[in-house]
Protein backbone atom coordinates (compact mmCIF):
# COMPACT_ATOMS: atom_id res chain seq x y z
CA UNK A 1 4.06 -25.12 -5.57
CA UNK A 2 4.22 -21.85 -3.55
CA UNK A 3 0.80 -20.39 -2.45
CA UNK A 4 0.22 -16.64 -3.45
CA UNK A 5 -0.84 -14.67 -0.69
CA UNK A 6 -3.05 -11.23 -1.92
CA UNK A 7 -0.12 -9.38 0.26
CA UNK A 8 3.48 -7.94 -0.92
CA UNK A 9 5.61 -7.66 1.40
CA UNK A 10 8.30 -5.87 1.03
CA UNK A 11 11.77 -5.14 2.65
CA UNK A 12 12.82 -1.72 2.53
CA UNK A 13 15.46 0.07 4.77
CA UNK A 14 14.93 -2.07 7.03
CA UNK A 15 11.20 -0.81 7.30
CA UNK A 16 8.82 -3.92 6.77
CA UNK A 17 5.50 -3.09 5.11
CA UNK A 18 2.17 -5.42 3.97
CA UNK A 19 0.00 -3.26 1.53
CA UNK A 20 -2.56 -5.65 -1.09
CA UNK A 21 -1.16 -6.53 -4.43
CA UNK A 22 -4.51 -5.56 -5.80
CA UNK A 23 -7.25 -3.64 -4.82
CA UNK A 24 -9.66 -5.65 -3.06
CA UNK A 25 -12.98 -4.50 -4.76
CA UNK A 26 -12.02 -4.02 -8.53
CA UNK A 27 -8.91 -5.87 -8.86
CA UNK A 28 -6.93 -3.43 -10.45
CA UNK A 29 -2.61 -3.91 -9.01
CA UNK A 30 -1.80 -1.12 -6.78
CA UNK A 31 0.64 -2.81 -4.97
CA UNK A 32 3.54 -1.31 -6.93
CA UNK A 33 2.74 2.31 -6.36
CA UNK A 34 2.41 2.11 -2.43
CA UNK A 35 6.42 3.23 -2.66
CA UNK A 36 5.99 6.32 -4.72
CA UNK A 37 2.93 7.48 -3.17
CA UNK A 38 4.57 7.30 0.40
CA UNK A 39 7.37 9.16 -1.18
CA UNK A 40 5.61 11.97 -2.62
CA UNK A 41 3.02 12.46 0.60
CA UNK A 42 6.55 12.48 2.63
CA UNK A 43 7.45 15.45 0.82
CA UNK A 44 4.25 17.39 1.57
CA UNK A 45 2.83 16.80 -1.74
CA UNK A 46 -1.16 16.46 -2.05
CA UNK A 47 -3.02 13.14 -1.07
CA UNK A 48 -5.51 13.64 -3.83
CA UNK A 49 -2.78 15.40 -6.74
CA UNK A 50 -0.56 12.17 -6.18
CA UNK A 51 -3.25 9.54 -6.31
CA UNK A 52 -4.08 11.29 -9.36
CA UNK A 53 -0.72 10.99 -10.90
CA UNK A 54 -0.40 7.69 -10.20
CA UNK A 55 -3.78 6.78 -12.37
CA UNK A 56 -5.93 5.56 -9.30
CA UNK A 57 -9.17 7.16 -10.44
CA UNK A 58 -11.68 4.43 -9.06
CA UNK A 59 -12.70 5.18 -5.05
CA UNK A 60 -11.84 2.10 -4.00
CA UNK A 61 -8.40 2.21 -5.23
CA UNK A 62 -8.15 5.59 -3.54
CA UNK A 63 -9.16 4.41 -0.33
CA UNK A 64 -7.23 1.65 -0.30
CA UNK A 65 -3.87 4.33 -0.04
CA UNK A 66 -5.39 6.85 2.00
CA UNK A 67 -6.67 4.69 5.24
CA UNK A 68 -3.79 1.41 4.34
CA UNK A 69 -1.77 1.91 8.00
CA UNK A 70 1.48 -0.50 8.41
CA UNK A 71 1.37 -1.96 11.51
CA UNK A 72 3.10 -5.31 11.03
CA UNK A 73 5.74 -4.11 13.77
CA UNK A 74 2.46 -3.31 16.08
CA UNK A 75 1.26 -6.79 15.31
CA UNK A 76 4.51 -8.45 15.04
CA UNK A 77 4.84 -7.68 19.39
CA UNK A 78 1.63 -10.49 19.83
CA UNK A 79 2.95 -13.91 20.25
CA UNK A 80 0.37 -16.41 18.67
């Protein structure tokens, strides 16, 4: 029986990323809009117009996206 891990990683253009399947305070899934909120901020869109389109009302949803930083290919240069 596989373990689940409260991280989704996922493999996209060759771009690795970690972001929480759930928000760590209410429990709510956020881990499937990461993608089209990095899309939309990409484009120069609003932070706060694109959380709000996405239905993350609660703070701690919204504060998961705006400080979440990949740096699995930062970490990933640290042997164990």
């Amino acid at each position: 029986m596989k373990a689940r891990s409260a991280f989704s990683v996922k493999v996209c253009e060759a771009k690795v990323m970690i972001i929480p399947i759930r928000c760590m305070t209410c429990g709510k899934p956020v881990g499937h809009l990461w993608e089209t909120y990095q899309k939309e901020v990409k484009k120069g869109r609003n932070a706060q117009k694109v959380l709000d389109e996405l239905g993350l009302e609660r703070y701690c949803c919204r504060a998961l996206f705006l400080t979440h930083r990949d740096l699995i290919k930062t970490v990933g240069q640290f042997k164990k």
